[in-house]
N, C-alpha and C. Protein backbone atom coordinates (compact mmCIF):
# COMPACT_ATOMS: atom_id res chain seq x y z
N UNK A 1 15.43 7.78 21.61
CA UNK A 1 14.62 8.49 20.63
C UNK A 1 14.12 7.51 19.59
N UNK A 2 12.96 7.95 19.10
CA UNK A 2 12.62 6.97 17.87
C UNK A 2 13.01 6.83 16.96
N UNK A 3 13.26 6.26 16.12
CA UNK A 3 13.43 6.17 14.50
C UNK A 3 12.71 7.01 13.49
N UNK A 4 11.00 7.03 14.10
CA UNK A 4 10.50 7.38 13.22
C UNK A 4 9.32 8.48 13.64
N UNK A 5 9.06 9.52 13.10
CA UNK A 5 7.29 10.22 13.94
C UNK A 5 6.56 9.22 13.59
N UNK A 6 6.32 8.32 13.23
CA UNK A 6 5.10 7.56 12.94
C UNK A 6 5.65 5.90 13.45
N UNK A 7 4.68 5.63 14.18
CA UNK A 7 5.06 4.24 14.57
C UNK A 7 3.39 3.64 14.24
N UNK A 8 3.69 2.06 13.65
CA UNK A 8 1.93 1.51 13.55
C UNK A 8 1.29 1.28 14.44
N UNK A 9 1.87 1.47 16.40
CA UNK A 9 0.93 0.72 17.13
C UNK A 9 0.31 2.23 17.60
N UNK A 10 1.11 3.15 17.21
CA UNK A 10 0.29 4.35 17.41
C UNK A 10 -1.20 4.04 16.89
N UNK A 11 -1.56 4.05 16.02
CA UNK A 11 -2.94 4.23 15.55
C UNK A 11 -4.02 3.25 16.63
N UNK A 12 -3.56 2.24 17.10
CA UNK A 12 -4.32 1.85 18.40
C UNK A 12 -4.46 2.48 19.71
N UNK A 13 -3.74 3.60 19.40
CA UNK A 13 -3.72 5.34 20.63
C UNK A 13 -5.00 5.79 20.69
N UNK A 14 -5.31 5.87 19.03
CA UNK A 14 -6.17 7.00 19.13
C UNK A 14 -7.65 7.30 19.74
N UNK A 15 -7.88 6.41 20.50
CA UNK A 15 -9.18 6.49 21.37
C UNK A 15 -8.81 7.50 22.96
N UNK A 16 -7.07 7.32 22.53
CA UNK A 16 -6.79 7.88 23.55
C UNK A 16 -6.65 9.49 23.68
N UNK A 17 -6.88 10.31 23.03
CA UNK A 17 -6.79 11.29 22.58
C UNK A 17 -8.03 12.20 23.19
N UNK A 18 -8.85 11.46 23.84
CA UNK A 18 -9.48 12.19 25.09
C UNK A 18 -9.18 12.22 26.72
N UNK A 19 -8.25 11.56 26.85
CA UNK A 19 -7.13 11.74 27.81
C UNK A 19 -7.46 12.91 28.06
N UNK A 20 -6.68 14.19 27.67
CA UNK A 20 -6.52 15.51 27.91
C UNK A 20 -7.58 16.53 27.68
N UNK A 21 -8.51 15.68 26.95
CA UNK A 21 -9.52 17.08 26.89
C UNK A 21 -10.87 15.71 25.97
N UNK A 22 -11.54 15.61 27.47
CA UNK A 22 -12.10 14.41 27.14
C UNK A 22 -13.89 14.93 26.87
N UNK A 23 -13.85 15.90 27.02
CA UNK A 23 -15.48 16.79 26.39
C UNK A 23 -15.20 17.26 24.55
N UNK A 24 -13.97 17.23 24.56
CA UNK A 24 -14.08 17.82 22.80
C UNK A 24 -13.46 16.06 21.97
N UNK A 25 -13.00 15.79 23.28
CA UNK A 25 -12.03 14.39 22.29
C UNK A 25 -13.73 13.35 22.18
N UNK A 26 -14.71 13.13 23.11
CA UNK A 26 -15.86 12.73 23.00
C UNK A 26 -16.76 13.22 21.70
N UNK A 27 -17.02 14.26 22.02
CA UNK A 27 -17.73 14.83 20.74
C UNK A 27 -17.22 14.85 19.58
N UNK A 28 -15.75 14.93 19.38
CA UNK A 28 -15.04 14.32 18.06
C UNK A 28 -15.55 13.03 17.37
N UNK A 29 -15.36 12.13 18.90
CA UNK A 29 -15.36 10.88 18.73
C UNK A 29 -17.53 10.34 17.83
N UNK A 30 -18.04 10.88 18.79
CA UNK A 30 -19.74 11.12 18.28
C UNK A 30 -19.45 11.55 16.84
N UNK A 31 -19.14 12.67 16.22
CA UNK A 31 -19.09 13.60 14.96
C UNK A 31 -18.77 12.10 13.80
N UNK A 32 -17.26 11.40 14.03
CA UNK A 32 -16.69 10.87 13.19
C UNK A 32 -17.35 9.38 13.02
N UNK A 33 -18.35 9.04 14.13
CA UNK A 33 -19.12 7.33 13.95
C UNK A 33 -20.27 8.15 13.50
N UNK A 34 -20.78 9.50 13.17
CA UNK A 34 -22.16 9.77 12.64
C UNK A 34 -21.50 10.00 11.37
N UNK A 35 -20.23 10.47 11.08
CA UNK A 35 -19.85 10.75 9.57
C UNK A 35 -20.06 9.40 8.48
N UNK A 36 -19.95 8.47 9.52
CA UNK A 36 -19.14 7.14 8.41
C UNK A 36 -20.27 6.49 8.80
N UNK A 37 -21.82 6.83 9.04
CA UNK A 37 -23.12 6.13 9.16
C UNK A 37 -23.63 6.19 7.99
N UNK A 38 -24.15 4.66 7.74
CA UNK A 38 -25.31 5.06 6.31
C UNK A 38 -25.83 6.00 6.23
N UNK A 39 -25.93 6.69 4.95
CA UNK A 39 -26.81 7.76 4.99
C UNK A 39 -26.64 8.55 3.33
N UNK A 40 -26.96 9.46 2.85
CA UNK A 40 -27.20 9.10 1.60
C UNK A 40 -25.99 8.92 0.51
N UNK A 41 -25.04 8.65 1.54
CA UNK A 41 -23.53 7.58 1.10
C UNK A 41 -23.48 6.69 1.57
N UNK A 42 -23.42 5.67 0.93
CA UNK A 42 -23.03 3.69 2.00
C UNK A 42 -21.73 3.77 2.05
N UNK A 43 -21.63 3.25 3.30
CA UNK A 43 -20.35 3.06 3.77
C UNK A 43 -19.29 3.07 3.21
N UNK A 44 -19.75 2.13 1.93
CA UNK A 44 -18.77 1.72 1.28
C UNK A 44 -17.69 3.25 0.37
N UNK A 45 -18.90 3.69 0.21
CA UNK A 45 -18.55 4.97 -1.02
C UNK A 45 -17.65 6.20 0.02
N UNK A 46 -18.25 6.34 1.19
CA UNK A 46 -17.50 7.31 2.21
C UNK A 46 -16.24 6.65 2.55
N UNK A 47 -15.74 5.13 2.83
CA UNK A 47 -14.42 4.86 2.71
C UNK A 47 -13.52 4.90 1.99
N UNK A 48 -14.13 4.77 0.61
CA UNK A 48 -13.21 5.32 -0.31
C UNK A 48 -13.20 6.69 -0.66
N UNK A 49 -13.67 7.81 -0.09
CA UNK A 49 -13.37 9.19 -0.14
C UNK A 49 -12.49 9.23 1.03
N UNK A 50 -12.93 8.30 2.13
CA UNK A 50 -11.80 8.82 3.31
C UNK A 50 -10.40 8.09 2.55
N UNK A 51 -10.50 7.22 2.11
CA UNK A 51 -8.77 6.73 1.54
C UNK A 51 -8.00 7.51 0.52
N UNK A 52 -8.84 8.36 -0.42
CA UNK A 52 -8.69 9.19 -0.96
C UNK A 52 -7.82 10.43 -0.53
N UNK A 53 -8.85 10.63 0.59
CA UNK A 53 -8.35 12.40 1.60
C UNK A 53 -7.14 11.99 2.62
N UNK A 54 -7.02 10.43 2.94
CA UNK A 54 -6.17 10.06 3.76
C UNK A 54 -4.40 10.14 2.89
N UNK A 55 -4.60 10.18 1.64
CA UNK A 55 -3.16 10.15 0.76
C UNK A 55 -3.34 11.20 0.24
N UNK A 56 -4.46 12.28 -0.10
CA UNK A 56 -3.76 13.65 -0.06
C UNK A 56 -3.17 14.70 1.14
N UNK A 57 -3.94 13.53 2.25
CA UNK A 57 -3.15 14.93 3.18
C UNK A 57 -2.00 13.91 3.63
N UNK A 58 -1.89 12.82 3.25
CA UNK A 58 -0.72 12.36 3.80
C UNK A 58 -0.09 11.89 5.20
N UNK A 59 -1.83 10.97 5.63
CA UNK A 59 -1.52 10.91 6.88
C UNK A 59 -1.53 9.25 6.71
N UNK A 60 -0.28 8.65 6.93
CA UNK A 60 0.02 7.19 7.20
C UNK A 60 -1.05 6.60 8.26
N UNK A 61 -1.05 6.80 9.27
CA UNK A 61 -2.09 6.31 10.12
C UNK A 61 -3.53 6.65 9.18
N UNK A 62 -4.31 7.35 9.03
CA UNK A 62 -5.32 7.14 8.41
C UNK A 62 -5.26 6.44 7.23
N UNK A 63 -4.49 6.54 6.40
CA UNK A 63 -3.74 5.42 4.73
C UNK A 63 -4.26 4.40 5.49
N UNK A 64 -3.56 3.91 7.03
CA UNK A 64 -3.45 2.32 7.47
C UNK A 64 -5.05 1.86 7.07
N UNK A 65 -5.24 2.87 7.88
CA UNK A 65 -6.65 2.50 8.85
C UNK A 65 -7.99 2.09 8.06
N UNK A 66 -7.76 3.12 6.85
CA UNK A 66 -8.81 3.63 5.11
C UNK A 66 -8.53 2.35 4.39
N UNK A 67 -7.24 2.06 4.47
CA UNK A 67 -7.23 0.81 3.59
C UNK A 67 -7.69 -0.66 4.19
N UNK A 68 -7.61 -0.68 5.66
CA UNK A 68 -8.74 -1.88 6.37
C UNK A 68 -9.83 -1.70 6.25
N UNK A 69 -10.50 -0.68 6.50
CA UNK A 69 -11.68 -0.54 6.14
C UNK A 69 -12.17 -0.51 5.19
N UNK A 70 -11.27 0.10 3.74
CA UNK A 70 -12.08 -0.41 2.57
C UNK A 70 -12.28 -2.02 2.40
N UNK A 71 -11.17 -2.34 2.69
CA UNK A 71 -11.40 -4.09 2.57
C UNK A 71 -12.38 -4.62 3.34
N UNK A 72 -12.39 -4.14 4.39
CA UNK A 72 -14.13 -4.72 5.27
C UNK A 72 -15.42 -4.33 4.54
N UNK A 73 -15.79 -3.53 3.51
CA UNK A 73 -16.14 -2.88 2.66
C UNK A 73 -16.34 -3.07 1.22
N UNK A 74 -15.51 -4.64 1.50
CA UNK A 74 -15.70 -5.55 0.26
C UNK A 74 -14.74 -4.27 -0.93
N UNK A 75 -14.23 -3.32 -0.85
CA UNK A 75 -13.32 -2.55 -1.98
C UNK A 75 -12.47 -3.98 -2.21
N UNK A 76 -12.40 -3.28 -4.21
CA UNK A 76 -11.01 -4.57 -3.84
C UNK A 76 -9.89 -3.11 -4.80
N UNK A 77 -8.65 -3.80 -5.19
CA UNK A 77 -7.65 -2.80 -5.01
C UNK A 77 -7.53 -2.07 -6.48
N UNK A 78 -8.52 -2.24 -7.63
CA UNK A 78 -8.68 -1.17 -8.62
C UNK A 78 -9.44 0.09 -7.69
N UNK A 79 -10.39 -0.23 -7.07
CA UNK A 79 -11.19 0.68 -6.85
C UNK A 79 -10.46 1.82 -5.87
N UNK A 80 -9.72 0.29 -5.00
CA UNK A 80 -9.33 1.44 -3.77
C UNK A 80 -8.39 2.78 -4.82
N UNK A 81 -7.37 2.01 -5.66
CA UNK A 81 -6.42 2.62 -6.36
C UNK A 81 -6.94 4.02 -7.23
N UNK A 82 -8.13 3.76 -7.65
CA UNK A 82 -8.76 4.65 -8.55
C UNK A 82 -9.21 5.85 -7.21
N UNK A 83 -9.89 5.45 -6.71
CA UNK A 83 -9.67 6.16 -5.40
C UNK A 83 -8.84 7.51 -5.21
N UNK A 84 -7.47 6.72 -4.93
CA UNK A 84 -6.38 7.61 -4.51
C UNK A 84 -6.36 8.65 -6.35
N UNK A 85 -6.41 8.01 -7.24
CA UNK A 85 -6.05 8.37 -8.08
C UNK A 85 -6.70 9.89 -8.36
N UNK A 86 -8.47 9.54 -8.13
CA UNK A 86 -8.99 11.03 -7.87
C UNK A 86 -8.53 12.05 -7.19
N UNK A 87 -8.28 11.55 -6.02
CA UNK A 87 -7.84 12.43 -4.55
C UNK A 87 -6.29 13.43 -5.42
N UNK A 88 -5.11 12.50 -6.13
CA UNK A 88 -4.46 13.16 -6.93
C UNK A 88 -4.39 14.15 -7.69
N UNK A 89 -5.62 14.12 -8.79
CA UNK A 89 -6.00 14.98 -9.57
C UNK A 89 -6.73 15.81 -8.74
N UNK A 90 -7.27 15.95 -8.00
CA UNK A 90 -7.63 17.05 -7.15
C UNK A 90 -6.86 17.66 -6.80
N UNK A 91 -5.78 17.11 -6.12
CA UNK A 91 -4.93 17.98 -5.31
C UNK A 91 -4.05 18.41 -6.36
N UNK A 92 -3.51 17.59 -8.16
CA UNK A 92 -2.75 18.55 -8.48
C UNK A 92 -3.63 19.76 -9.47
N UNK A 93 -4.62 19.52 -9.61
CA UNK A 93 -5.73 20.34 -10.16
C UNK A 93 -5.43 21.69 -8.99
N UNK A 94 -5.50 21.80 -7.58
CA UNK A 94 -5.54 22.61 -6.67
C UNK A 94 -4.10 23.38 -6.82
N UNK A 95 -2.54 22.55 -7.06
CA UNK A 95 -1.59 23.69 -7.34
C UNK A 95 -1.85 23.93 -8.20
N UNK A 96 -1.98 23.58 -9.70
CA UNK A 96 -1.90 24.34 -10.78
C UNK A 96 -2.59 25.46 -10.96
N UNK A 97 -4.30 25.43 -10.47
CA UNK A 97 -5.19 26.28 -10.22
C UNK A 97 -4.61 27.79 -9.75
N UNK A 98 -3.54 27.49 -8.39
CA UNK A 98 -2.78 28.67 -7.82
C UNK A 98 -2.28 29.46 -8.62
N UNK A 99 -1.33 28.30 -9.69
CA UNK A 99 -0.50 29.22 -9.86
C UNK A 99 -1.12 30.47 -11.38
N UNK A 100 -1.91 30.60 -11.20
CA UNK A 100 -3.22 31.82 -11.95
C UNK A 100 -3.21 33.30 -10.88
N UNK A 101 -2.56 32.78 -9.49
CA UNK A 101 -1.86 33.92 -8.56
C UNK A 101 -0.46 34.33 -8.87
N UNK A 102 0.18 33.13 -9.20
CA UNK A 102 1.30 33.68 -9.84
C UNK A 102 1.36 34.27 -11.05
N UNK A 103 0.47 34.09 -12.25
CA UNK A 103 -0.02 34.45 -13.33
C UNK A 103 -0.28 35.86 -13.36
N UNK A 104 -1.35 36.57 -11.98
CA UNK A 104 -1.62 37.65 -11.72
C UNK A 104 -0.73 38.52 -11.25
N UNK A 105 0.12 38.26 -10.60
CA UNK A 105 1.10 38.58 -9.92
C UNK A 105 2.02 39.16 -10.80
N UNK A 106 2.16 38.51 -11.63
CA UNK A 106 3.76 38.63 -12.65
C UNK A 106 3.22 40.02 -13.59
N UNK A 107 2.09 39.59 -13.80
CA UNK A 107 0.83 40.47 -14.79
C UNK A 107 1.17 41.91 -14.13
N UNK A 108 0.89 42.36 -12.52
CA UNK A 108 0.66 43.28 -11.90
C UNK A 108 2.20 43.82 -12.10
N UNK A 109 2.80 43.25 -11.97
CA UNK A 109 4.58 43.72 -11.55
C UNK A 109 5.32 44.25 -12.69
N UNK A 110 4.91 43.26 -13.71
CA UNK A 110 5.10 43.95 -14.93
C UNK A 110 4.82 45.07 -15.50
N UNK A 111 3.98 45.21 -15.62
CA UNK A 111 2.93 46.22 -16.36
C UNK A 111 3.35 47.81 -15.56
């Protein structure tokens, strides 16, 4: 058994992932080289949203992958950092936001 769910040579898999279903793993594959094409974001600016979204959802393999590519991308590591830092305040902007359900909630039960 492994040590770990995440191993680093995994992320050199992932082309493989049309193995099993190689008409949707293709068109994935098309979707995600037209996402990260110039266009009225440069490259540069869409890698650092993907490094961003890659440490709020917390996926190590994409972290790896976001942070080579910002560096091919000429990022250097305020930016990348500021980066993540947005992606943060978003996401804790998103619980606190919730808890205005818990707010309502308590409101309803009470009363």
């Amino acid at each position: 058994m492994k040590e770990t769910y995440y191993n680093r040579e995994d992320l050199g898999k992932f082309g493989e992932i049309t193995k099993f279903q190689k008409e949707l793993g293709d068109k994935f594959f098309d979707y995600y080289a037209s996402v990260f094409k110039e266009g009225a974001l440069t490259k540069r600016e869409k890698i650092l949203i993907a490094l961003g979204v890659a440490h709020a959802i917390q996926c190590p393999y994409c972290i790896d992958s976001c942070t080579s590519d910002s560096l091919k991308q000429g990022c250097d590591e305020e930016e990348m950092m500021e980066a993540i830092h947005v992606a943060g305040a978003i996401r804790g902007g998103a619980t606190l936001i919730h808890g205005v359900q818990m707010m309502n909630q308590v409101k309803d039960k009470l009363m």
